[in-house]
Structure formats: structure tokens, C-alpha cells
Protein backbone atom coordinates (compact mmCIF):
# COMPACT_ATOMS: atom_id res chain seq x y z
CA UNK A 1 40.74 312.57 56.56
CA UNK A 2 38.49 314.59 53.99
CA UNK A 3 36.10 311.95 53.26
CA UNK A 4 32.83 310.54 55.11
CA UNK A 5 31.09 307.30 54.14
CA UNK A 6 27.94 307.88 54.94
CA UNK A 7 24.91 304.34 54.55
CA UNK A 8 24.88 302.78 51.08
CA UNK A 9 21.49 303.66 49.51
CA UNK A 10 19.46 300.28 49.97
CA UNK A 11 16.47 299.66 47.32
CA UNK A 12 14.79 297.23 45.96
CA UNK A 13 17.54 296.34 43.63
CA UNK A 14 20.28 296.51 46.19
CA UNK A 15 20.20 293.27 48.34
CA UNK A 16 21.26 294.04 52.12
CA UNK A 17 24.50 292.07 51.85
CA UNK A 18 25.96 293.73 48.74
CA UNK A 19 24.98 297.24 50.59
CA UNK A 20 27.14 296.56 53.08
CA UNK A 21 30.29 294.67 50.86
CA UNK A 22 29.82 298.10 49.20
CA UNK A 23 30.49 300.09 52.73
CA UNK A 24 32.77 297.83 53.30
CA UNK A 25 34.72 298.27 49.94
CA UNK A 26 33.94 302.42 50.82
CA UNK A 27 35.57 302.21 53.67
CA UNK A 28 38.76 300.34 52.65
CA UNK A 29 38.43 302.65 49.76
CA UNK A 30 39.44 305.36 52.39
CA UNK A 31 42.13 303.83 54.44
CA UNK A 32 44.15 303.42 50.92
CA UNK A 33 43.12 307.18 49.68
CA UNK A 34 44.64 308.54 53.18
CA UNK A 35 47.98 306.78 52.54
CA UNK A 36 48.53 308.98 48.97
CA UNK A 37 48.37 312.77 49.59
CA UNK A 38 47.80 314.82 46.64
CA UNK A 39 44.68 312.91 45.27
CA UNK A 40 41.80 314.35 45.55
CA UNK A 41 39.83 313.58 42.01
CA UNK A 42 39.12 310.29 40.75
CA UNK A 43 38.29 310.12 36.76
CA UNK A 44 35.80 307.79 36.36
CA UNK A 45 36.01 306.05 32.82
CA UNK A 46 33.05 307.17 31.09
CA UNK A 47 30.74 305.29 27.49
CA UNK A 48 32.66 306.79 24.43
CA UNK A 49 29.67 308.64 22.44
CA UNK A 50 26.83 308.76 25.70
CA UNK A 51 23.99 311.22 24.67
CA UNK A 52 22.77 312.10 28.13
CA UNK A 53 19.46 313.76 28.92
CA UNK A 54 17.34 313.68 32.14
CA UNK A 55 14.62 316.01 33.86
CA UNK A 56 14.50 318.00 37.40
CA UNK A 57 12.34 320.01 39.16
CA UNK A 58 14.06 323.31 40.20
CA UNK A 59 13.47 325.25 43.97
CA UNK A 60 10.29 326.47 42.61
CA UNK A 61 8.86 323.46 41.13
CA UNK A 62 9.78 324.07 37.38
CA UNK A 63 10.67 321.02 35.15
CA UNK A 64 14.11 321.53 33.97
CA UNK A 65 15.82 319.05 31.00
CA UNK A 66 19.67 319.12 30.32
CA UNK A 67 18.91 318.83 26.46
CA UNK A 68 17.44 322.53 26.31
CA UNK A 69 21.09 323.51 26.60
CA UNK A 70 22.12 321.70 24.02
CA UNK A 71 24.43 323.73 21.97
CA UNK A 72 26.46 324.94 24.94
CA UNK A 73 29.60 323.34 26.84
CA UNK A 74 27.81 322.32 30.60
CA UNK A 75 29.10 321.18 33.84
CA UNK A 76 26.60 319.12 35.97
CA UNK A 77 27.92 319.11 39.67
CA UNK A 78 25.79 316.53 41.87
CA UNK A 79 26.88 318.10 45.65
CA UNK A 80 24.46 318.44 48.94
CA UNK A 81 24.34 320.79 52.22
CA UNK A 82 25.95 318.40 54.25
CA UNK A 83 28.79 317.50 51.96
CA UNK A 84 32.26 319.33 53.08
CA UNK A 85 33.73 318.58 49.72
CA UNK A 86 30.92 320.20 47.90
CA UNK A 87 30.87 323.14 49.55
CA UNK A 88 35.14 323.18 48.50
CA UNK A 89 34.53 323.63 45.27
CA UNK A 90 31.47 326.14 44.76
CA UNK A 91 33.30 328.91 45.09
CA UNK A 92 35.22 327.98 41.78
CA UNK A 93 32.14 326.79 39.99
CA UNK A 94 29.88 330.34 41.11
CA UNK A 95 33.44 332.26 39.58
CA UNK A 96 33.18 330.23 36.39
CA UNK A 97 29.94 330.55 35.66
CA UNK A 98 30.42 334.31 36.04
CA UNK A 99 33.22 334.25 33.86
CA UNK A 100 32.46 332.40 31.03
CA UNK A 101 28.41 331.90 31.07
CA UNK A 102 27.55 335.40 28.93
CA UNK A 103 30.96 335.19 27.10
CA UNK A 104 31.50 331.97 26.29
CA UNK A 105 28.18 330.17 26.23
CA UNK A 106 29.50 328.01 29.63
CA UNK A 107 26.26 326.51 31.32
CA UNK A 108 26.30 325.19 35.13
CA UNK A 109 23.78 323.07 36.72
CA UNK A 110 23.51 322.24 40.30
CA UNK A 111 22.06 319.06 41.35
CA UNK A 112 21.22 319.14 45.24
CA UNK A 113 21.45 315.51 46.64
CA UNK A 114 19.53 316.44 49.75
CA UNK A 115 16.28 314.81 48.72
CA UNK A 116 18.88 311.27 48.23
CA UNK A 117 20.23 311.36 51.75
CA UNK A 118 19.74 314.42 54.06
CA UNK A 119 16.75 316.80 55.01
CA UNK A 120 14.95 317.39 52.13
CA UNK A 121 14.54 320.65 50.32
CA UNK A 122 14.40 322.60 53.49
CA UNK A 123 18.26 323.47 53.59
CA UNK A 124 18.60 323.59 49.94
CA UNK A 125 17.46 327.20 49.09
CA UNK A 126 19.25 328.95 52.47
CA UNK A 127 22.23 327.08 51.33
CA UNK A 128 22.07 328.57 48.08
CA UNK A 129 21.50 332.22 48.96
CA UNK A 130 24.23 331.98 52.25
CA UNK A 131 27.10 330.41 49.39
CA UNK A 132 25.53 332.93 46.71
CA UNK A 133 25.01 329.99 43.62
CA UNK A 134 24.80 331.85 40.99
CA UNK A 135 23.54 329.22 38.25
CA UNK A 136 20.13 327.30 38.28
CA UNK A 137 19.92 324.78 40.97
CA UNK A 138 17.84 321.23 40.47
CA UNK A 139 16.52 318.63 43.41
CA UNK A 140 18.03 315.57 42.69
CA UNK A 141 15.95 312.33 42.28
CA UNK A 142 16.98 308.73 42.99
CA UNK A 143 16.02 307.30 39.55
CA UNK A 144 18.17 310.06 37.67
CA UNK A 145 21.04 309.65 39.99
CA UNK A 146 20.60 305.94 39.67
CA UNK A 147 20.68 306.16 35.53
CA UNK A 148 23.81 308.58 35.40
CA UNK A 149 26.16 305.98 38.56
CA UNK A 150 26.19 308.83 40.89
CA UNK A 151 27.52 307.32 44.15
CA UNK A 152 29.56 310.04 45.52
CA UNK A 153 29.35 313.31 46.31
CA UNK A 154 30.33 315.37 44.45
CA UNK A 155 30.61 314.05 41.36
CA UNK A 156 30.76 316.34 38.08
CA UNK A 157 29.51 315.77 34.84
CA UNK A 158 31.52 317.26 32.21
CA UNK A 159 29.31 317.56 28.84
CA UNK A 160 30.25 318.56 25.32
CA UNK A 161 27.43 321.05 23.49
CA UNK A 162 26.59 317.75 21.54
CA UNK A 163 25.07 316.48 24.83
CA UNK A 164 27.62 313.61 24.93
CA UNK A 165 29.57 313.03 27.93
CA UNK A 166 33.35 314.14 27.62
CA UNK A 167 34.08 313.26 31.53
CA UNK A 168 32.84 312.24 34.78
CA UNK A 169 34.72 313.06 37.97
CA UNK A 170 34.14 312.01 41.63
CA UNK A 171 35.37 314.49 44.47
CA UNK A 172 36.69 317.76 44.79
CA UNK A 173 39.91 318.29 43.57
CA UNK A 174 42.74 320.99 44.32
CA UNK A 175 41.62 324.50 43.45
CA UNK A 176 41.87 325.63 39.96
CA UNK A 177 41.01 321.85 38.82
CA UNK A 178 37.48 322.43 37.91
CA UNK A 179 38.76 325.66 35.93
CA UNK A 180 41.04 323.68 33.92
CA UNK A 181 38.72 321.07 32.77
CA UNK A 182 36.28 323.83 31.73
CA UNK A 183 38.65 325.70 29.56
CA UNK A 184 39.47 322.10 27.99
CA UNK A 185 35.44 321.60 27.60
CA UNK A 186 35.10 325.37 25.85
CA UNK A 187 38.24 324.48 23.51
CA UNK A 188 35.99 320.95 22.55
CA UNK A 189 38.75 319.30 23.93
CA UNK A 190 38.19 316.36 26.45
CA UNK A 191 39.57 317.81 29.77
CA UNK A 192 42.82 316.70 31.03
CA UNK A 193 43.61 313.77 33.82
CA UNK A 194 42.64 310.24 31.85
CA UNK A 195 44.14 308.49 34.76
CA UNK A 196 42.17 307.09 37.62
CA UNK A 197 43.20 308.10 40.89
CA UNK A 198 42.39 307.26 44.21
CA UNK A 199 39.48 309.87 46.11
CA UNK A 200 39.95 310.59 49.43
CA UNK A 201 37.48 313.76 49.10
CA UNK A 202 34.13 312.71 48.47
CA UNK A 203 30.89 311.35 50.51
CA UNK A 204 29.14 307.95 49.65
CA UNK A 205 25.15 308.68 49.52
């Protein structure tokens, strides 16, 4: 089985019992997934029109906001050290973004979830030099990952150069998926795979 559930994030707006109806539901959530090979992805349904902005710190401290690339088609994967289905697909996101960034304009951001649920920013920067990420790298937050229903790892952000959201997707997928949805996003059309599927291939943080 691909996926590990890993604690529900408790705060002050998430009362102990609906933490744990939400493991609960997480858990069941896998049983189902591991009874239909083949899905990997689920498409979350996403706010028709969404304008999304928010602001990161990179590895070196430096404030970072998704609306200076407006303009450009970007991909905003949300992933950590510790997450095996994160470190699936960055290969394919490190060969797009040397494929298409200087020739078509394609921007990647990485959004390290380590801060959320892990070590910190220790692990962050080896783990970026040993898989050789290529694109600029962010430290997650809890109130940005709050704003933007991030509850899996990894999830993908799929963003139009208008800064709207075109799709949102939660767990790696079989190779070459990523790639398609990025040629779709550089063509301005909304990437393929409407449907909702069941994920068996992501981590709860």
C-alpha cells in the first residue's frame, strides 16, 4: 500500500474529536483506494475563477509571492522529505522545468511541508541538492497551507498565467501525468482528468 496516514494536524480550530473522525475517515479512505489499482491521482474540484496569491520564505530567508509570476503558466507542488510519493514525482517535475521553463515561460515552485509535520528545515536543503531540484524551493507555513485545503501530500496546484486556479490534484500519479497536465496548462487549456478518483498515493499531514 503506497499511502501513509500520518496524525491529523490539531489546532485551535480543529476540536480533538473531529481530528480523529478525520483519521478515521483517512484511514477508511485507504482500505477502499487499495481495492482499485490504477488510481493514483485524485482531482479535487476546485472555485471556478480563484485568484490565488500567498507569500514564503525561501532556504535562505527571502520572501517569495506567487503573484510575481504572474504572466506565466505555474505548477505549485506541496511535497516533504519524508513523503515517498513526493519524492515519485520530482524527477518529472526537475525534467519539466528544464524543458519548458526558458522556452515556454513554465514556472515551478516547491513548497517543502517539513516545517507542517517533520524536522524542520534541517533536511530540506540536503534533500534538495541529493534529488538535484532544479526550481526555487519555499518552507511551507501552516496558515498558507491552511488557506489553499492542503491536507495531503503531495498535492499540486495547477495555475493559469492569470493567477487563477485551473486544477488542484492530491497524490502522485503514474509517470508522464504531471507532463500531460502541463502541456494542457501551456496550451491555456484546463488539464485533463475532471473526474474524482480515489488516492491511494498520498500522506495526510
Amino acid at each position: 500500500m503506497a499511502a501513509h496516514f500520518f496524525r491529523t494536524r490539531v489546532t485551535s480550530r480543529t476540536p480533538v474529536k473531529i481530528a480523529l473522525s478525520l483519521l478515521v475517515v483517512a484511514v477508511a479512505l485507504v482500505g477502499s483506494a487499495a481495492s482499485m489499482p490504477g488510481f493514483g491521482q485524485s482531482v479535487i474540484p476546485i472555485r471556478a475563477g480563484r485568484t490565488l496569491d500567498f507569500e514564503l520564505q525561501d532556504l535562505d530567508g527571502n520572501p517569495m509571492r506567487l503573484s510575481q509570476f504572474r504572466g506565466h503558466p505555474v505548477i505549485v507542488d506541496f511535497w516533504a522529505t519524508w513523503c515517498p510519493p513526493c519524492r515519485k514525482q520530482i524527477p518529472e517535475l526537475t525534467t519539466l522545468y528544464s524543458r519548458y521553463h526558458k522556452s515556454k515561460g513554465l514556472e515551478i515552485i516547491g513548497v517543502a511541508c517539513d516545517t507542517i509535520q517533520g524536522d524542520g528545515v534541517r533536511d530540506i536543503a540536503p534533500f534538495v541538492r541529493k534529488f538535484k531540484i532544479n526550481y526555487p524551493v519555499l518552507v511551507a507555513s501552516e496558515p498558507v497551507v491552511d488557506s489553499l485545503g492542503v491536507e495531503a501530500i503531495p498535492t499540486t496546484l495547477f495555475i493559469g498565467p492569470d493567477g487563477r486556479l485551473v486544477q488542484k490534484v492530491m497524490g502522485a500519479g503514474r509517470p508522464g501525468e504531471l507532463s500531460e497536465s502541463a502541456k494542457d496548462l501551456m496550451k491555456g487549456a484546463a488539464p485533463k482528468g475532471s473526474k474524482d478518483s480515489e488516492d491511494d498515493n498520498s500522506v495526510s499531514i
